[in-house]
N, C-alpha and C. Protein backbone atom coordinates (compact mmCIF):
# COMPACT_ATOMS: atom_id res chain seq x y z
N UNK A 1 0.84 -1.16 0.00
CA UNK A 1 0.00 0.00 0.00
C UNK A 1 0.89 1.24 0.00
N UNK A 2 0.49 2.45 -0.71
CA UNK A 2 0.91 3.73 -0.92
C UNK A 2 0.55 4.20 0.27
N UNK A 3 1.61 5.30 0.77
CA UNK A 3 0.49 6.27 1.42
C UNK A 3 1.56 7.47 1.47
N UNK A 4 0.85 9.06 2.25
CA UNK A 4 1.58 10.09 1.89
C UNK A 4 1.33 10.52 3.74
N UNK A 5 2.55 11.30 4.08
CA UNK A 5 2.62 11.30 5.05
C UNK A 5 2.01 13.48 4.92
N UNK A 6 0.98 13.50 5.95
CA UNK A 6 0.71 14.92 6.03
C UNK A 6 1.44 15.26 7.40
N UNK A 7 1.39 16.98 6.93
CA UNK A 7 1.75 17.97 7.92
C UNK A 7 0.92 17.88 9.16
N UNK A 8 1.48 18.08 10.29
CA UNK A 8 0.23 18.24 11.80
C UNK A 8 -0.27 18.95 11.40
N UNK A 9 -0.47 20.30 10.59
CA UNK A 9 -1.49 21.09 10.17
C UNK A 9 -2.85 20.43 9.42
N UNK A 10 -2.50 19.83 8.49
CA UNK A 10 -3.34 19.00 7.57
C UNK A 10 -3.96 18.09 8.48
N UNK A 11 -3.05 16.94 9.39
CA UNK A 11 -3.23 16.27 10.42
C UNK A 11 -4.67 16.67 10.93
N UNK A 12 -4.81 17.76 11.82
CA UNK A 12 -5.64 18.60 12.66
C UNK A 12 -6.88 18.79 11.77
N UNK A 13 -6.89 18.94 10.63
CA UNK A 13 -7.97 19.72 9.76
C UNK A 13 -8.59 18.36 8.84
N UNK A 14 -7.95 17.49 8.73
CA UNK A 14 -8.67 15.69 8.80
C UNK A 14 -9.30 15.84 9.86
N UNK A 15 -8.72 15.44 11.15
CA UNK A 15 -9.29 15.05 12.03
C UNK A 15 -10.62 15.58 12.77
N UNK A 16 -10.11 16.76 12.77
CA UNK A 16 -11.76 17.63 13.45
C UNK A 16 -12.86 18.15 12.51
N UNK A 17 -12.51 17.76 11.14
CA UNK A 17 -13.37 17.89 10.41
C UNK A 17 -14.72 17.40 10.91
N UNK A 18 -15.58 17.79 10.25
CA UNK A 18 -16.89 17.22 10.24
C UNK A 18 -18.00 16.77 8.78
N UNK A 19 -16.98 17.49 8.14
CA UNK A 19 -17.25 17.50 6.25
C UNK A 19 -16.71 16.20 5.94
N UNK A 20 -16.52 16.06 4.44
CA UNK A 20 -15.85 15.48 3.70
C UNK A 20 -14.90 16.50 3.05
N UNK A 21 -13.39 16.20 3.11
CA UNK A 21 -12.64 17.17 2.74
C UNK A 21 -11.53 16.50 1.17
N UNK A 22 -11.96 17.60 0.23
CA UNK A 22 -11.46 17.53 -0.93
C UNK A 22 -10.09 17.54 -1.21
N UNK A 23 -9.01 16.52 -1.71
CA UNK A 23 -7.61 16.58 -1.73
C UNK A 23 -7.40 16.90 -3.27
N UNK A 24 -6.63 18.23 -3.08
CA UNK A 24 -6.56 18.23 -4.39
C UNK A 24 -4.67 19.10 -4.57
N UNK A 25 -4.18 19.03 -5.62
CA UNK A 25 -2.54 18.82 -5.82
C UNK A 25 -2.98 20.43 -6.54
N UNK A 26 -0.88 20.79 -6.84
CA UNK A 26 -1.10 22.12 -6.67
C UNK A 26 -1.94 23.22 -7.33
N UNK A 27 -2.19 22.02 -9.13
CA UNK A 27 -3.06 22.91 -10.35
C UNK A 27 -3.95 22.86 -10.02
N UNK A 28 -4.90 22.03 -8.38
CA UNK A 28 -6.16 22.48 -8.35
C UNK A 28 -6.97 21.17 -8.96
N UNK A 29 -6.44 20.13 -9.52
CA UNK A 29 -6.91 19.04 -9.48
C UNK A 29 -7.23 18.22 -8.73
N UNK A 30 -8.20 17.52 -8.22
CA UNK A 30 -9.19 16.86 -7.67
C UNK A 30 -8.51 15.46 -7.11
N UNK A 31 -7.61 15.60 -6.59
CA UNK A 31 -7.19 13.74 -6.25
C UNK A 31 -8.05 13.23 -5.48
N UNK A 32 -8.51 13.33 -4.53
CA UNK A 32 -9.42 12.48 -3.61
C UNK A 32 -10.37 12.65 -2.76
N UNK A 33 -10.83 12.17 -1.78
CA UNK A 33 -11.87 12.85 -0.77
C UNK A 33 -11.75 11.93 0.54
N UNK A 34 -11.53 12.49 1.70
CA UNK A 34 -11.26 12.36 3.03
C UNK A 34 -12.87 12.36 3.79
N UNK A 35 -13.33 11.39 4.03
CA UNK A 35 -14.48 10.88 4.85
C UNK A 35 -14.26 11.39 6.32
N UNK A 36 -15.16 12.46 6.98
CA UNK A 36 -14.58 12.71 8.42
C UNK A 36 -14.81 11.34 9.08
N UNK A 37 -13.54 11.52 10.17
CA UNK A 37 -14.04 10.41 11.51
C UNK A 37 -14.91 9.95 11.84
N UNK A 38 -15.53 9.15 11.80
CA UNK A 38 -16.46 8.24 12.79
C UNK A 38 -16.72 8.60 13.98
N UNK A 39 -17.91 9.36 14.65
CA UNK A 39 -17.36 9.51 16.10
C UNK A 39 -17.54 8.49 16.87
N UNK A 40 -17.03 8.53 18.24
CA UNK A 40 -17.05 7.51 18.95
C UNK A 40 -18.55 6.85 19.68
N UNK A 41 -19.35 8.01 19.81
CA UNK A 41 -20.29 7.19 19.65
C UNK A 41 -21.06 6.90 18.93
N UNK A 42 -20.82 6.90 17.33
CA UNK A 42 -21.81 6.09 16.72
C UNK A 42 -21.06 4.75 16.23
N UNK A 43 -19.97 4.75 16.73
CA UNK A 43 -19.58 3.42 16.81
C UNK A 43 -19.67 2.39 17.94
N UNK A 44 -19.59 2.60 18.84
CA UNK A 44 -20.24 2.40 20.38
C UNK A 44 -21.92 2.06 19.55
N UNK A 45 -22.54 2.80 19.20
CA UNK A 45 -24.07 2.72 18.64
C UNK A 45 -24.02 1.41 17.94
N UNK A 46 -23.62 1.31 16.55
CA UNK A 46 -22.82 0.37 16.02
C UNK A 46 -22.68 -0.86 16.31
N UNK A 47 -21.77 -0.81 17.28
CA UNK A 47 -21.31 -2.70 17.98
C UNK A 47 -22.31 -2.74 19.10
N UNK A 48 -23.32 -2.02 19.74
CA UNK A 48 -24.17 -2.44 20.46
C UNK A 48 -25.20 -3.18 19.98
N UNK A 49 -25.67 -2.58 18.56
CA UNK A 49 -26.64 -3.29 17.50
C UNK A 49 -26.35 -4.16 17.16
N UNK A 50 -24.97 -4.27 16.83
CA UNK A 50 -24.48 -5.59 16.29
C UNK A 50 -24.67 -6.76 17.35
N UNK A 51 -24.90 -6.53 18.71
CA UNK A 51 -24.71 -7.50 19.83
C UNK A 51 -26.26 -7.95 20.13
N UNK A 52 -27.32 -6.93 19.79
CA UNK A 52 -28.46 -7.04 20.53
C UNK A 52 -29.14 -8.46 19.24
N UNK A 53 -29.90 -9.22 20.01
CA UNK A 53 -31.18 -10.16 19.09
C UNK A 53 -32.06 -9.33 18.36
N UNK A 54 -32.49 -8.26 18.01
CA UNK A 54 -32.96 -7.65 16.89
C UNK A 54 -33.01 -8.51 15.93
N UNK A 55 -34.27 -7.99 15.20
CA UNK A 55 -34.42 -8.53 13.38
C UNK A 55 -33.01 -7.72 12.37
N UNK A 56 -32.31 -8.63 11.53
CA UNK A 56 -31.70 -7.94 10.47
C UNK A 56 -31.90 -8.73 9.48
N UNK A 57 -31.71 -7.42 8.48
CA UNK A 57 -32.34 -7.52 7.29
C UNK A 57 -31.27 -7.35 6.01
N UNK A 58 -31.09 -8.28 4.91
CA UNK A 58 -30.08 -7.93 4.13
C UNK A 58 -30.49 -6.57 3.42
N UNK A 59 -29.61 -6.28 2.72
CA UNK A 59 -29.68 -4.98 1.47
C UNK A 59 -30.97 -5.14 0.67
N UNK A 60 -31.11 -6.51 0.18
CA UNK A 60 -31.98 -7.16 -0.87
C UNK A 60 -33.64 -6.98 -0.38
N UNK A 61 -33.34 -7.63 1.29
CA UNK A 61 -34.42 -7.62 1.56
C UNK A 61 -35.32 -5.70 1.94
N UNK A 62 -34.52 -5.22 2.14
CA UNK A 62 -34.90 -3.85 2.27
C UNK A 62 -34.95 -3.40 1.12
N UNK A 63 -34.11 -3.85 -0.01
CA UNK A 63 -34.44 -2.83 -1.07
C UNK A 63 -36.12 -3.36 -1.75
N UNK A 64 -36.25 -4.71 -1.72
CA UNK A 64 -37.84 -5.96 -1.74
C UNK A 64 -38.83 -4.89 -0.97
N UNK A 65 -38.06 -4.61 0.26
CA UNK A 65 -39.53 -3.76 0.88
C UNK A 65 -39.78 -2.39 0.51
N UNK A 66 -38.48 -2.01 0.39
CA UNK A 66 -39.30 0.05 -0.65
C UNK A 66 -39.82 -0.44 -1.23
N UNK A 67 -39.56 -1.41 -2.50
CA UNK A 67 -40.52 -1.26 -3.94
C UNK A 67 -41.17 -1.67 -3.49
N UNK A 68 -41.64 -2.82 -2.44
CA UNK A 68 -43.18 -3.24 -2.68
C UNK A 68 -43.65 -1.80 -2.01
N UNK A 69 -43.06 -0.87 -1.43
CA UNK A 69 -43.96 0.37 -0.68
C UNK A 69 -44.16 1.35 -2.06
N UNK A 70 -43.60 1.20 -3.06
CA UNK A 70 -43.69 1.68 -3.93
C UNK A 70 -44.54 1.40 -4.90
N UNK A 71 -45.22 0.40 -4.95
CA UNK A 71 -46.11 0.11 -5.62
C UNK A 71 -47.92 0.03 -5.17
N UNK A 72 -47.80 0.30 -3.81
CA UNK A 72 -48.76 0.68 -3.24
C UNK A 72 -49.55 2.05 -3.40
């Protein structure tokens, strides 16, 4: 794997983001996009769901239930 090592400035402005932040090189071209952090508790949220007996439902089966709501 590649990777590029940033400035603590850059560092700081990933991290506390709350956007999605646009990487782009010096002509202003578009290289990539930086997903903010996860916060901690919706990951905590997350692995609690994952633990509880709840109903889950695949992709398939939810996408089965819009359209049939869609055809109603």
């Amino acid at each position: 794997m590649s990777y590029i090592t940033v400035t603590e400035e850059q560092a700081e402005l990933i991290l506390s983001g709350n956007q999605t932040i646009e990487v782009r090189d010096a002509g202003g071209r578009v290289l990539g996009h930086i997903p903010p952090p996860i916060p901690p508790e919706e990951i905590a949220l997350a692995k609690a769901s994952k633990l509880s007996n709840g109903p889950r439902y695949s992709f398939d089966q939810v996408l089965a239930h819009l359209r049939s709501l869609e055809s109603q």
